[in-house]
PDB file of N, CA and C in Angstrom:
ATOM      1  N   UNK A   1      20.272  20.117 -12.762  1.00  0.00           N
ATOM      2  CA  UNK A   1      20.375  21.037 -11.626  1.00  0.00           C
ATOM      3  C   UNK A   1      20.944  20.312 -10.422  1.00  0.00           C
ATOM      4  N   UNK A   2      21.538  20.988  -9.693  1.00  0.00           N
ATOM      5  CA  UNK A   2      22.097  20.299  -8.593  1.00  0.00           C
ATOM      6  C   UNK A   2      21.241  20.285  -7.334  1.00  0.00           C
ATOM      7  N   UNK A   3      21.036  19.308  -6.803  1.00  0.00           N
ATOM      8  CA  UNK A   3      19.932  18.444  -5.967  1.00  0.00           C
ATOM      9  C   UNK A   3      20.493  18.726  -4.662  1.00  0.00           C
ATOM     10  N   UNK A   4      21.301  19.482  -4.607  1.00  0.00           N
ATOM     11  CA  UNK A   4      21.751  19.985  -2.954  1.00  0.00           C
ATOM     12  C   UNK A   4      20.744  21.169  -2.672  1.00  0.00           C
ATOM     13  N   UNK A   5      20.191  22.115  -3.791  1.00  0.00           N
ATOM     14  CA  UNK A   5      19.271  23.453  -3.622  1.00  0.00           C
ATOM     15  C   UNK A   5      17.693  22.312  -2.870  1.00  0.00           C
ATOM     16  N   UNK A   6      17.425  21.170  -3.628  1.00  0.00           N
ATOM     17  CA  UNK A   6      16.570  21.000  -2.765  1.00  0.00           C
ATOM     18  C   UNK A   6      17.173  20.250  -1.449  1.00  0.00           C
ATOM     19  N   UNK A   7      17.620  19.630  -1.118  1.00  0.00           N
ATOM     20  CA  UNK A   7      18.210  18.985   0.112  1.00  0.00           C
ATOM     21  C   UNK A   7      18.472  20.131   1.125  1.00  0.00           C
ATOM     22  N   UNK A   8      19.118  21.366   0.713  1.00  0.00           N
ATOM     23  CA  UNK A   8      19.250  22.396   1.763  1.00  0.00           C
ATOM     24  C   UNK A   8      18.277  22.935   2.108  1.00  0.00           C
ATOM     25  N   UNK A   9      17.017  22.772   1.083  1.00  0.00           N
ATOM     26  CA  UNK A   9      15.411  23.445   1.199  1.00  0.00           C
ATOM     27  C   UNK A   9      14.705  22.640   2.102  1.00  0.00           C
ATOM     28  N   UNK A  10      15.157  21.384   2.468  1.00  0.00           N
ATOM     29  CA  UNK A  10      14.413  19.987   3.116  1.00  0.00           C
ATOM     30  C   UNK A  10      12.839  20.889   3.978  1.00  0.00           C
ATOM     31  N   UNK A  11      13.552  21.587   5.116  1.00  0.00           N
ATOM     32  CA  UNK A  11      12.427  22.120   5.879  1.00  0.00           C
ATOM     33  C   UNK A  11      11.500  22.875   5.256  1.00  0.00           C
ATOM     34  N   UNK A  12      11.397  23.771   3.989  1.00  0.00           N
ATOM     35  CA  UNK A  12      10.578  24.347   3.382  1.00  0.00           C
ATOM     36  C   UNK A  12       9.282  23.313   3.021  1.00  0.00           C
ATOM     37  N   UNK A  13       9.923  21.947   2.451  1.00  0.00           N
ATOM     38  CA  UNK A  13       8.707  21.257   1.667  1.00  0.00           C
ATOM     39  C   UNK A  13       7.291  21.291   2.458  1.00  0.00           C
ATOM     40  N   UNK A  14       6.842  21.258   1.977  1.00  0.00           N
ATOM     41  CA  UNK A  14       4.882  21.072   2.778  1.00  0.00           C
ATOM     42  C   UNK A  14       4.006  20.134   1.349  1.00  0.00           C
ATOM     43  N   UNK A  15       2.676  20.479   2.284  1.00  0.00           N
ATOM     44  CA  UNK A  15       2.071  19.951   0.747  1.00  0.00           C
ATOM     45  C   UNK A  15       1.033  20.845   1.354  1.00  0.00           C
ATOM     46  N   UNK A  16      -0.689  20.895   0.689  1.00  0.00           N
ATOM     47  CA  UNK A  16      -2.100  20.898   0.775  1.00  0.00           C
ATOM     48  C   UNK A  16      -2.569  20.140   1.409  1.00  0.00           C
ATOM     49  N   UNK A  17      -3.602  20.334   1.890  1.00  0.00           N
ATOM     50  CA  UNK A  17      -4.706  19.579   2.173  1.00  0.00           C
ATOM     51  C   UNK A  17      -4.919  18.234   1.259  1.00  0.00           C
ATOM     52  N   UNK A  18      -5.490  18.977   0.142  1.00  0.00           N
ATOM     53  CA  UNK A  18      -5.453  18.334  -0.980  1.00  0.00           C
ATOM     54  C   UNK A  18      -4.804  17.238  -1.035  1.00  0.00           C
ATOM     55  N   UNK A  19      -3.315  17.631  -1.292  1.00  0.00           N
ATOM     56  CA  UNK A  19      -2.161  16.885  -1.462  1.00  0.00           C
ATOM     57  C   UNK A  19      -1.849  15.731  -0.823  1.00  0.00           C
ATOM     58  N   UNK A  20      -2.147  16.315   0.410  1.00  0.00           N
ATOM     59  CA  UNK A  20      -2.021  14.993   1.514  1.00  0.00           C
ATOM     60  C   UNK A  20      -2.871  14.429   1.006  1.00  0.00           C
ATOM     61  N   UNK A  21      -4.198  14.199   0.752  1.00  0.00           N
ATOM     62  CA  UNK A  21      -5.191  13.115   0.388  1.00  0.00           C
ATOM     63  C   UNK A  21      -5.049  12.481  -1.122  1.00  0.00           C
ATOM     64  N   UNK A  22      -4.129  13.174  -1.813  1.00  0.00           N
ATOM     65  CA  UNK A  22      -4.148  12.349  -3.011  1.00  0.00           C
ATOM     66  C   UNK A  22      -3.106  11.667  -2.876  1.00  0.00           C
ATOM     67  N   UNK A  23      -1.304  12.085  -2.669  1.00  0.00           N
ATOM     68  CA  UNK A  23      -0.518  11.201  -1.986  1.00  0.00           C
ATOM     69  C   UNK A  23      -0.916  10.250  -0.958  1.00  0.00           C
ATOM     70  N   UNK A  24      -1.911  10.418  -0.261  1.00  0.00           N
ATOM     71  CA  UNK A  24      -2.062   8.891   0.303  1.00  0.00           C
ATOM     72  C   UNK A  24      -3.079   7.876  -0.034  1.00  0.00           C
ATOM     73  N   UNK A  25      -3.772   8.681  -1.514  1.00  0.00           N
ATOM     74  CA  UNK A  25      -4.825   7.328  -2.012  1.00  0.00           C
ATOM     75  C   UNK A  25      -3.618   7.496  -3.185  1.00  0.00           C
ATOM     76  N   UNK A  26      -2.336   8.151  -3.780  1.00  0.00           N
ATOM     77  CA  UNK A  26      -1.663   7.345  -4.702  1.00  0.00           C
ATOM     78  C   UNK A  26      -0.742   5.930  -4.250  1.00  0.00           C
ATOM     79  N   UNK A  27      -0.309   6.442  -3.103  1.00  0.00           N
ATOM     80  CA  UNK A  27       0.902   5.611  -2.201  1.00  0.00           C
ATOM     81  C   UNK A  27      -0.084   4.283  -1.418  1.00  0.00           C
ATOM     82  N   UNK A  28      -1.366   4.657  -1.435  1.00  0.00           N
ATOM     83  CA  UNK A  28      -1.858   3.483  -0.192  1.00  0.00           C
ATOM     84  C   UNK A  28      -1.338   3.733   1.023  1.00  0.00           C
ATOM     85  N   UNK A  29      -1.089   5.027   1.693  1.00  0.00           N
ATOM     86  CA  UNK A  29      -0.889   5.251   2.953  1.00  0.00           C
ATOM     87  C   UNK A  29      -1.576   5.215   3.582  1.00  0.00           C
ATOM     88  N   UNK A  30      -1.842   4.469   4.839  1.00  0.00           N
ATOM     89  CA  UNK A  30      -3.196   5.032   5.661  1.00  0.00           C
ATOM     90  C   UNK A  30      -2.716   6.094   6.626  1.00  0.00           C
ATOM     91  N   UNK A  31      -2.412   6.367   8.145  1.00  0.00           N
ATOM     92  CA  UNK A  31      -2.108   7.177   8.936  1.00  0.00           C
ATOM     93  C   UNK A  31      -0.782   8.001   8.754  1.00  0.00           C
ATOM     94  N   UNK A  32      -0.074   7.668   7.548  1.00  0.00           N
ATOM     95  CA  UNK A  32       0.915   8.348   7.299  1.00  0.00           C
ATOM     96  C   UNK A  32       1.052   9.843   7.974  1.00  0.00           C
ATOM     97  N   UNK A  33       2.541  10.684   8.084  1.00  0.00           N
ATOM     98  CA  UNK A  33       2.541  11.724   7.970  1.00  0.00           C
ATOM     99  C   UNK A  33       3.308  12.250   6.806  1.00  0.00           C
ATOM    100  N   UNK A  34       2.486  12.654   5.298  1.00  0.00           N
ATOM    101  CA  UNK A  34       2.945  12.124   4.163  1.00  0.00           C
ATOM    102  C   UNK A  34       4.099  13.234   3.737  1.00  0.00           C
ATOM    103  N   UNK A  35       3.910  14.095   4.566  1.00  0.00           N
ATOM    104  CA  UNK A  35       4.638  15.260   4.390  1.00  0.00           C
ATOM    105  C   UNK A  35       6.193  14.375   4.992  1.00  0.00           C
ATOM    106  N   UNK A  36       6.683  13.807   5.856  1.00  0.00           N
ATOM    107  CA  UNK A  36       7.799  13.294   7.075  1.00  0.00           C
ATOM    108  C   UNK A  36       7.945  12.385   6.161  1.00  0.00           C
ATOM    109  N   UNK A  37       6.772  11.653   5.710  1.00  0.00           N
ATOM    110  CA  UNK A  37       7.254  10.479   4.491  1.00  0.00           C
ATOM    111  C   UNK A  37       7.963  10.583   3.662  1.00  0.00           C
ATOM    112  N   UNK A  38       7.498  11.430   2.896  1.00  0.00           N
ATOM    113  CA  UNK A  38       8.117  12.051   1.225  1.00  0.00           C
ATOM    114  C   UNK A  38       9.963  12.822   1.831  1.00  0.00           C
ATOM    115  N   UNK A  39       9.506  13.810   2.756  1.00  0.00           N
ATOM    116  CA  UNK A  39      11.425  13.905   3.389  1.00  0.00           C
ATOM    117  C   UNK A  39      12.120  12.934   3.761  1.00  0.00           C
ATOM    118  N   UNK A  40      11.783  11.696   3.909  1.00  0.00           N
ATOM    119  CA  UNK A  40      12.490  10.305   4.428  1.00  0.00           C
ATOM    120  C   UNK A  40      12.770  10.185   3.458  1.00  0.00           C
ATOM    121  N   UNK A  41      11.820   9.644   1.910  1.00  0.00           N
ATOM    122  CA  UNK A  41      12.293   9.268   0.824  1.00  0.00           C
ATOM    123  C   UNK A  41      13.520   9.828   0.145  1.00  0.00           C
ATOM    124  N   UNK A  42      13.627  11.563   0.220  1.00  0.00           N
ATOM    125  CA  UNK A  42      14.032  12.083  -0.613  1.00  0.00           C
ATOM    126  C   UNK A  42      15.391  12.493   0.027  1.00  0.00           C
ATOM    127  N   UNK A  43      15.535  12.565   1.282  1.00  0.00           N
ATOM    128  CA  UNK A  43      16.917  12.147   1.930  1.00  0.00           C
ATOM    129  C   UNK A  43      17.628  11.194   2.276  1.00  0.00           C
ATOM    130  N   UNK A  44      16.835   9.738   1.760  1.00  0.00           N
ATOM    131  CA  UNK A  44      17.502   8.193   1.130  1.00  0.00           C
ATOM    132  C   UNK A  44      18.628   8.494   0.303  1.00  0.00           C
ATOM    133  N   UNK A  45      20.420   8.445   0.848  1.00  0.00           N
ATOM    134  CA  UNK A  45      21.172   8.700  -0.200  1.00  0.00           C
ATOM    135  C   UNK A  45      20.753   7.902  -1.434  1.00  0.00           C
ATOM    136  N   UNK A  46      20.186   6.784  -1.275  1.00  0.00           N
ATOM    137  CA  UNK A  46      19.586   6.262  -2.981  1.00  0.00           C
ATOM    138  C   UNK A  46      18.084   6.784  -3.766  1.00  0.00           C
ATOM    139  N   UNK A  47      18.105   8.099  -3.011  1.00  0.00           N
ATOM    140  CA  UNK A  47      17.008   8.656  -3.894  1.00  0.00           C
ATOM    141  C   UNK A  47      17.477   9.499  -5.144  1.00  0.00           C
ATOM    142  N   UNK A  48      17.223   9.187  -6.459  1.00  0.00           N
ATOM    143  CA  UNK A  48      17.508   9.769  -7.542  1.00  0.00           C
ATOM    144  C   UNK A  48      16.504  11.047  -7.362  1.00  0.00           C
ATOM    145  N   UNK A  49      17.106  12.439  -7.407  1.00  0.00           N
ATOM    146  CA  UNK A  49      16.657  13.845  -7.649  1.00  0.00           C
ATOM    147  C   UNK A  49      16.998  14.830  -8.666  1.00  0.00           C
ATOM    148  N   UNK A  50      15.942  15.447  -9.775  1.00  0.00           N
ATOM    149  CA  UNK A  50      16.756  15.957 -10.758  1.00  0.00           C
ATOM    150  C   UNK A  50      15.802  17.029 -11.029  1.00  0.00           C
ATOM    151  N   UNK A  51      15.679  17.751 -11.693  1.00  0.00           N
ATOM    152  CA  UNK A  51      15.014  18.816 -12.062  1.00  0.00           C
ATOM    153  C   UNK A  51      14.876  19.127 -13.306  1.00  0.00           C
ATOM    154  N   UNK A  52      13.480  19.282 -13.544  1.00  0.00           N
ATOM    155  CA  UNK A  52      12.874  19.384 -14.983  1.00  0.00           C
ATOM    156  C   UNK A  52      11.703  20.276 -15.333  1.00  0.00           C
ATOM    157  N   UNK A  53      12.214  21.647 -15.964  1.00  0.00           N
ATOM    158  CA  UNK A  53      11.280  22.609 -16.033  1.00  0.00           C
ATOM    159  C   UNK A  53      11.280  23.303 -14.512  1.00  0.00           C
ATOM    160  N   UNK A  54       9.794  23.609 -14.231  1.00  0.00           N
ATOM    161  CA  UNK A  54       9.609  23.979 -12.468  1.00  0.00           C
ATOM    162  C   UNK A  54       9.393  23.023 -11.749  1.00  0.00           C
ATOM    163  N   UNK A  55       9.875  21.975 -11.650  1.00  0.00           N
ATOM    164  CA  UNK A  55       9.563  20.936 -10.815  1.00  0.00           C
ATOM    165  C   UNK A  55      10.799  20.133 -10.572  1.00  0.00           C
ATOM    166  N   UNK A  56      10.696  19.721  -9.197  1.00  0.00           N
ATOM    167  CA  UNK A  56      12.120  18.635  -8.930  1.00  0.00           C
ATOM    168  C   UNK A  56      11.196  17.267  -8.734  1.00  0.00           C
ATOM    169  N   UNK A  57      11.605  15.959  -8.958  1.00  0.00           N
ATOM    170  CA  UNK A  57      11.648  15.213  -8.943  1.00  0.00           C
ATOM    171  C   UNK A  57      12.099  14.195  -8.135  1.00  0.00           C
ATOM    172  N   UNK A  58      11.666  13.278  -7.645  1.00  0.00           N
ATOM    173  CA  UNK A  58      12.859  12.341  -6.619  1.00  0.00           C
ATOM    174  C   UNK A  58      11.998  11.031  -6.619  1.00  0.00           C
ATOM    175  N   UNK A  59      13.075  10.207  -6.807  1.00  0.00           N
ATOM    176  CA  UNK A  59      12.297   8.536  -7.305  1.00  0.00           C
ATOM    177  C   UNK A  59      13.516   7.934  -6.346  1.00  0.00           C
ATOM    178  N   UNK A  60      12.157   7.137  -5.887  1.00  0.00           N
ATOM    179  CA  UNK A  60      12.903   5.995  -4.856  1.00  0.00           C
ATOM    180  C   UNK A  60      12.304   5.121  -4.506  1.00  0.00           C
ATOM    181  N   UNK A  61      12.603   2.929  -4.263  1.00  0.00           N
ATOM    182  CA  UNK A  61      11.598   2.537  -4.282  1.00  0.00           C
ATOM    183  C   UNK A  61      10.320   2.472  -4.555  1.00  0.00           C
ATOM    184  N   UNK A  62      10.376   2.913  -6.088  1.00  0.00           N
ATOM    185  CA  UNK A  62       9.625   2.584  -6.696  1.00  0.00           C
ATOM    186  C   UNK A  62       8.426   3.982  -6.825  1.00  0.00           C
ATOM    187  N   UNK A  63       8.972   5.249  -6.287  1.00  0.00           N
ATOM    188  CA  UNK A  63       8.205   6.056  -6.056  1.00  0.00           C
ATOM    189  C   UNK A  63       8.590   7.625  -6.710  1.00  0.00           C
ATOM    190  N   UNK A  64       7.862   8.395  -7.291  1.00  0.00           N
ATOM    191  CA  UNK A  64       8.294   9.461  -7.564  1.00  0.00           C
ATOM    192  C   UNK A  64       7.281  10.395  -7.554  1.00  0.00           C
ATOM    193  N   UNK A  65       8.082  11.470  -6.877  1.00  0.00           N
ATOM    194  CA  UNK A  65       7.475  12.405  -5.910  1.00  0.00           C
ATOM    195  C   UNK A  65       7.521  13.697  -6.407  1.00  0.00           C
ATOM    196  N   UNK A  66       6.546  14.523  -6.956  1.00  0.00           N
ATOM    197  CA  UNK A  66       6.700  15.866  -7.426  1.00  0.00           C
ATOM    198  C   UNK A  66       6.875  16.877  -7.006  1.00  0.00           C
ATOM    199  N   UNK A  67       7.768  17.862  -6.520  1.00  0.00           N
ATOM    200  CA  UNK A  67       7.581  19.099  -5.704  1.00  0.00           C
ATOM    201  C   UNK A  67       7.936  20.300  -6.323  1.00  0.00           C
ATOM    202  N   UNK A  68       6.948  21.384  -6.371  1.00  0.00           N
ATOM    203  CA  UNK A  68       7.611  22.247  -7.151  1.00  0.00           C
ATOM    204  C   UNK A  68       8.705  23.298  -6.879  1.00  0.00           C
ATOM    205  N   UNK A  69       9.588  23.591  -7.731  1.00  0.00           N
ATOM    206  CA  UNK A  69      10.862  24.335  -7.032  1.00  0.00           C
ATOM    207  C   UNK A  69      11.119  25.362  -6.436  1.00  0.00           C
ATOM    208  N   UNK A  70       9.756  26.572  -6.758  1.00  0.00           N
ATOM    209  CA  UNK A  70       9.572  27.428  -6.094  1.00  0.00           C
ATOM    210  C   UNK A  70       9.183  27.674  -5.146  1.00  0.00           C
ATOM    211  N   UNK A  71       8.042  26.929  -4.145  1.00  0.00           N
ATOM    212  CA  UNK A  71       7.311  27.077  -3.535  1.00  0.00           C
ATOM    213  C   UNK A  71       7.268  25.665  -2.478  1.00  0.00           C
ATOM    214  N   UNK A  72       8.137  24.946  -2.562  1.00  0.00           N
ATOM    215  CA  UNK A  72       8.604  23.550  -2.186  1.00  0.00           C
ATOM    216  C   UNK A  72       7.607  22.769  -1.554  1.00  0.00           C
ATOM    217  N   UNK A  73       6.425  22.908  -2.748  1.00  0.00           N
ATOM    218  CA  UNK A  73       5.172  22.399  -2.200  1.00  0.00           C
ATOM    219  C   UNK A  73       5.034  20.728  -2.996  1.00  0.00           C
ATOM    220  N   UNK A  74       4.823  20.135  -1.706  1.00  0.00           N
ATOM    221  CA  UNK A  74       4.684  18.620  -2.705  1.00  0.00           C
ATOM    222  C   UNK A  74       3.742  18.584  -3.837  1.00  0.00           C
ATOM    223  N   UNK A  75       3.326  17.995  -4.547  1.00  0.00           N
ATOM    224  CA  UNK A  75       2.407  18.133  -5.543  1.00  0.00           C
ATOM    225  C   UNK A  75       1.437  17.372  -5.927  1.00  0.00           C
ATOM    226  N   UNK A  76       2.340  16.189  -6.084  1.00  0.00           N
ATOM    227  CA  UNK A  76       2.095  14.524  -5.723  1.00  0.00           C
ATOM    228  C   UNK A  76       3.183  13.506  -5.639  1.00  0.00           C
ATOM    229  N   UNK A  77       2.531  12.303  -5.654  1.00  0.00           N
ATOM    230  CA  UNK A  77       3.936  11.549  -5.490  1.00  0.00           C
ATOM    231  C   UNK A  77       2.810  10.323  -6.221  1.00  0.00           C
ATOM    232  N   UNK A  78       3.629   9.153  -6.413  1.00  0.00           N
ATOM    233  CA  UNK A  78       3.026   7.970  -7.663  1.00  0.00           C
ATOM    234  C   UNK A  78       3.884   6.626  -7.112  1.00  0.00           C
ATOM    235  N   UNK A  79       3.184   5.365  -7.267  1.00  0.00           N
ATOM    236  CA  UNK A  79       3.729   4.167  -7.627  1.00  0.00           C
ATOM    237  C   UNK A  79       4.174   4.313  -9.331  1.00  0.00           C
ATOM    238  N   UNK A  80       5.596   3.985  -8.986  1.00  0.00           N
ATOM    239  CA  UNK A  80       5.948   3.705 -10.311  1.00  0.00           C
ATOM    240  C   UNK A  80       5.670   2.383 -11.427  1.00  0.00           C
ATOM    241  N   UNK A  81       5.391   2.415 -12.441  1.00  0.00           N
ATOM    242  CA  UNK A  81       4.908   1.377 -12.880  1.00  0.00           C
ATOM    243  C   UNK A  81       6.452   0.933 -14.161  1.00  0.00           C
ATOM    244  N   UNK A  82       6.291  -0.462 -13.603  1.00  0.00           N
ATOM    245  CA  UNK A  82       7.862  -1.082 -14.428  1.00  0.00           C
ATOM    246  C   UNK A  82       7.391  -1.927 -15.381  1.00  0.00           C
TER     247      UNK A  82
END
């Protein structure tokens, strides 16, 4: 899928409550604003973004970030393990 539908969506993304607290005990964020975070990452021209099933994807430094495509709600995001 082409990764411009989410890039033009940028302002839609959000997350939960929830969300925020599990993205920042996955990432080790402390005061983050994880929502401003995850849009930094994912507008890194070296962020790889692709889409699989209902969900887009975006890995960068070591990080990949789940958001779903409908509802451009973060989901989670992960240290990648190499």
């Amino acid at each position: 899928m082409n990764k411009e539908i989410l890039l033009s969506n940028i302002d839609k993304i959000h997350t939960t409550e929830m969300g925020v607290e599990r993205i920042k005990k996955n990432l080790k964020l402390d005061n983050e604003n994880v929502v401003e975070y995850c849009k930094n990452k994912i507008l890194n021209q070296n962020c790889t973004i692709y889409k699989l099933g209902k969900n887009w994807y975006c890995e960068i430094d070591n990080i990949k970030i789940t958001i779903n495509s409908y509802s451009y709600t973060i989901i989670t995001a992960h240290i990648l393990c190499l």
